[in-house]
N, C-alpha and C. Protein backbone atom coordinates (compact mmCIF):
# COMPACT_ATOMS: atom_id res chain seq x y z
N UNK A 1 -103.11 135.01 105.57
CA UNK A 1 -102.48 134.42 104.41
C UNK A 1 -101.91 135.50 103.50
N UNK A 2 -102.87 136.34 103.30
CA UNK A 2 -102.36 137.35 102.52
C UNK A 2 -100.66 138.09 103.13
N UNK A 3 -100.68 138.65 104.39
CA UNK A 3 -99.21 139.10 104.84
C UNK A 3 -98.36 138.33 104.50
N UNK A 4 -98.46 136.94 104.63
CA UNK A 4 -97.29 136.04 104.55
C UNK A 4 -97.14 136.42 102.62
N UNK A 5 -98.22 136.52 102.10
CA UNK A 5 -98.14 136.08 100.40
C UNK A 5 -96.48 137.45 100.28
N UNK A 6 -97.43 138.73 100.80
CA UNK A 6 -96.99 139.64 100.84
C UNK A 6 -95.22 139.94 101.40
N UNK A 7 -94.76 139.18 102.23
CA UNK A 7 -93.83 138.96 103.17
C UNK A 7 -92.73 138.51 101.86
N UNK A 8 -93.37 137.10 101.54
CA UNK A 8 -92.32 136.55 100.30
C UNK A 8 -92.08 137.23 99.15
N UNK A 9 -93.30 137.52 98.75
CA UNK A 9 -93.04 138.35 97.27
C UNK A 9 -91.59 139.49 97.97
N UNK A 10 -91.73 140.08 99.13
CA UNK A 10 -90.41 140.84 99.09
C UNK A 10 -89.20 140.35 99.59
N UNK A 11 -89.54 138.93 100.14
CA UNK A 11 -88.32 138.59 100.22
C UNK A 11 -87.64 137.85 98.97
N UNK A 12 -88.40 137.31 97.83
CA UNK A 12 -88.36 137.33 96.61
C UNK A 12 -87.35 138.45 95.95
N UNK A 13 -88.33 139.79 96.04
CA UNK A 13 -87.75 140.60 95.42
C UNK A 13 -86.25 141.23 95.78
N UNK A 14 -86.13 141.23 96.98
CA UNK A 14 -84.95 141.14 97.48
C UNK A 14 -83.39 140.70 97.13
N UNK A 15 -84.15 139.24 97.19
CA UNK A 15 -83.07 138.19 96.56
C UNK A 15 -82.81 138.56 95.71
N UNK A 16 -83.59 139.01 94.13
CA UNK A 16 -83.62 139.23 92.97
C UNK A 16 -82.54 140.02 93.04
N UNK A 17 -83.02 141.32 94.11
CA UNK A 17 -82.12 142.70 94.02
C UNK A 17 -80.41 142.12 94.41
N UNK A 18 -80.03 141.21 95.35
CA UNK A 18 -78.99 140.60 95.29
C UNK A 18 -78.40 140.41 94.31
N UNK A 19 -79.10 139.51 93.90
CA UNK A 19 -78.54 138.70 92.84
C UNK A 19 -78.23 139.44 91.36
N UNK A 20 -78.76 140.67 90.87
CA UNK A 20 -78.46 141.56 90.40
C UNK A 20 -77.33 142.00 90.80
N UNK A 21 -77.23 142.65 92.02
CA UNK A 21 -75.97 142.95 92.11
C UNK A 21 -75.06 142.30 91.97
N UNK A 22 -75.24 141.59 92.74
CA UNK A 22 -74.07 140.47 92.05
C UNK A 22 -73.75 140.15 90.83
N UNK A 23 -74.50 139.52 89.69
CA UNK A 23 -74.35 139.77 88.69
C UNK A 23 -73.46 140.77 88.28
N UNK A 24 -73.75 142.49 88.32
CA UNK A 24 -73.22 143.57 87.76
C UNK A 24 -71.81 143.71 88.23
N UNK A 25 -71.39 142.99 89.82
CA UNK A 25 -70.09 143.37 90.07
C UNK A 25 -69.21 142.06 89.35
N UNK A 26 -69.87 140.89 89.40
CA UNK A 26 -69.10 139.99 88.35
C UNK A 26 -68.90 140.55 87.10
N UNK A 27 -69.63 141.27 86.57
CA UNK A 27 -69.20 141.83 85.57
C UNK A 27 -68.33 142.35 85.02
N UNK A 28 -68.18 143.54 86.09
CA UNK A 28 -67.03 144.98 85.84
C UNK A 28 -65.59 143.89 85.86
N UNK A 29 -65.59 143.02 86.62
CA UNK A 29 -64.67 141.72 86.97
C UNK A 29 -63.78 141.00 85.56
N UNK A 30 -64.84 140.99 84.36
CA UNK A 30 -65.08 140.32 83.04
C UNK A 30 -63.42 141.00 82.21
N UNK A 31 -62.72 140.39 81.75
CA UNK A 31 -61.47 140.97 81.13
C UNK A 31 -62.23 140.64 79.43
N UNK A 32 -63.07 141.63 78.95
CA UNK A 32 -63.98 141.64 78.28
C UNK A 32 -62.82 141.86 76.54
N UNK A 33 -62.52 141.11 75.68
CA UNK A 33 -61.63 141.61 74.37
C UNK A 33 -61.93 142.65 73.75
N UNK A 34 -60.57 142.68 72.90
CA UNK A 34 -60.72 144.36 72.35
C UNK A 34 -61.44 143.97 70.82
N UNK A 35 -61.76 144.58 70.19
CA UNK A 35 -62.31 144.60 68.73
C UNK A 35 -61.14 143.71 67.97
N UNK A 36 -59.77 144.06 67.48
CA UNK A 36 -59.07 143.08 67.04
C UNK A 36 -58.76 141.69 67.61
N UNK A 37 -59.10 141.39 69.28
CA UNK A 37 -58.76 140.10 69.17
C UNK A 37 -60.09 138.94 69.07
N UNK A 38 -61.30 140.18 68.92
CA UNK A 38 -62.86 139.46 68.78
C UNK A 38 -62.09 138.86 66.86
N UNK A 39 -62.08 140.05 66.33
CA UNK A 39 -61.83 139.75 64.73
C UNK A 39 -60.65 138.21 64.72
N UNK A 40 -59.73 138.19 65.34
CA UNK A 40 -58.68 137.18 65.18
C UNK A 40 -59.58 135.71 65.75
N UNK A 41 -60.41 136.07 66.87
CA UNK A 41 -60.40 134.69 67.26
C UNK A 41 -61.74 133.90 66.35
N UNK A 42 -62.56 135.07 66.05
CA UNK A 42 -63.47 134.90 64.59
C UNK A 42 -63.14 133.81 63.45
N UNK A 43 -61.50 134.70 62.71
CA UNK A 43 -61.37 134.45 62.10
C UNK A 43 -60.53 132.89 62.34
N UNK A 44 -60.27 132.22 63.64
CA UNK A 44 -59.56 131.06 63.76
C UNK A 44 -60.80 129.92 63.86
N UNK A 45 -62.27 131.06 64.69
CA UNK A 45 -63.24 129.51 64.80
C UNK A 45 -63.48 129.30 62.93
N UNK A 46 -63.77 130.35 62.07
CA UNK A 46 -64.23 130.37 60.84
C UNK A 46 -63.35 128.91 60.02
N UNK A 47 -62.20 129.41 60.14
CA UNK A 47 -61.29 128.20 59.76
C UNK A 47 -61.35 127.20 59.79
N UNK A 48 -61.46 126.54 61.33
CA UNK A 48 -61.20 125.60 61.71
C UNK A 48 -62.79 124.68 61.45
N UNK A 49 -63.75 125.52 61.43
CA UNK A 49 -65.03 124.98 61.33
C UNK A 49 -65.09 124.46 59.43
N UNK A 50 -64.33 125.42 58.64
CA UNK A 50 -64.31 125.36 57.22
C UNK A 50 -63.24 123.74 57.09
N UNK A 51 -62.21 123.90 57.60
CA UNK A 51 -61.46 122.89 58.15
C UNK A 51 -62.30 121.52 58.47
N UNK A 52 -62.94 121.55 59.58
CA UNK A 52 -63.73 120.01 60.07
C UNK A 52 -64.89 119.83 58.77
N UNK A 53 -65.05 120.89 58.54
CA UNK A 53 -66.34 120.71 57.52
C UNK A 53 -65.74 119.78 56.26
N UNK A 54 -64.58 120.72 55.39
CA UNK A 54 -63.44 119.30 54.55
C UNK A 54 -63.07 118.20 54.59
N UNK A 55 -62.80 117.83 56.25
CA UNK A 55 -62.43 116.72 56.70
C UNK A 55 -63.37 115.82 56.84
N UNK A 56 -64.97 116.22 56.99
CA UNK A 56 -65.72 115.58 56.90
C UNK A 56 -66.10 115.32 55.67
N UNK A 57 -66.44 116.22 54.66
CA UNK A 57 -67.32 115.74 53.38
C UNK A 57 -65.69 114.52 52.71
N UNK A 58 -64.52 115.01 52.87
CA UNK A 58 -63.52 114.13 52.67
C UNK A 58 -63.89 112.25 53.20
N UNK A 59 -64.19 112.79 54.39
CA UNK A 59 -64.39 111.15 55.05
C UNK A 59 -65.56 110.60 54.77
N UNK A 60 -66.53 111.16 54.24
CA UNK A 60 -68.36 110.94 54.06
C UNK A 60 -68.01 110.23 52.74
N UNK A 61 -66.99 110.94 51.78
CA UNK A 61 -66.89 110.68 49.85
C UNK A 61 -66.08 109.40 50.50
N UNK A 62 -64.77 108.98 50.53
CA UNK A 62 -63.93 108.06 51.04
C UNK A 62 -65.12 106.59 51.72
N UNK A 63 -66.11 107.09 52.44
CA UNK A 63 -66.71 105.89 52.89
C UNK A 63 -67.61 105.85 52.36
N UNK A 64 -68.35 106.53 51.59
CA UNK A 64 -69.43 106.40 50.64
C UNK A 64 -68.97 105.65 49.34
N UNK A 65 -67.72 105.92 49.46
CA UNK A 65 -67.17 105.21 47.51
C UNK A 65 -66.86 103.80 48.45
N UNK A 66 -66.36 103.47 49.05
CA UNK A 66 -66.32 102.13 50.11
C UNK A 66 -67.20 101.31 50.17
N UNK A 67 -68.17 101.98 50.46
CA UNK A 67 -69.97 101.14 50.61
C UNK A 67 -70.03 100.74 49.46
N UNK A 68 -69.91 101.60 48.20
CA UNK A 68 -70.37 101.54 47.08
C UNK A 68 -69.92 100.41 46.50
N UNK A 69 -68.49 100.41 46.78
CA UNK A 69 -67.97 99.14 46.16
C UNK A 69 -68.34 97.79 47.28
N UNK A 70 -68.49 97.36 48.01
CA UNK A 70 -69.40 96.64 48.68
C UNK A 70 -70.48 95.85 48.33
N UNK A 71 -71.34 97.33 48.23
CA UNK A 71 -73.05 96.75 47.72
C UNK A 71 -72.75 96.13 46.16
């Protein structure tokens, strides 16, 4: 029992070692951005999130004064 335990753990480790590699050559693969277009695309999620965030407290006040007149 023990050889076999022994057998897998390296064919385990093996795989691992594959799959590492692999990993690392997908990597070098990666068309990874430069510092200014990290800053630009930053600055478009920042926006657009400041953006939905307006559009929401806009639509929350609009249906909250709605209800209000309702109740």
């Amino acid at each position: 029992m023990t050889t076999q335990a022994n057998a897998n753990n390296n064919e385990k480790a093996k795989g691992l070692g594959k799959f590492l590699r692999g990993v690392r050559s997908e990597l070098k693969k990666v068309n990874w951005p430069n510092r200014a277009e990290i800053k630009n695309h930053t600055g478009v999620v920042i926006i657009a999130t400041l953006m939905a965030v307006v559009l929401l407290w806009i639509l929350d006040s609009v249906f909250g004064f709605g209800l209000n007149l309702l109740i």
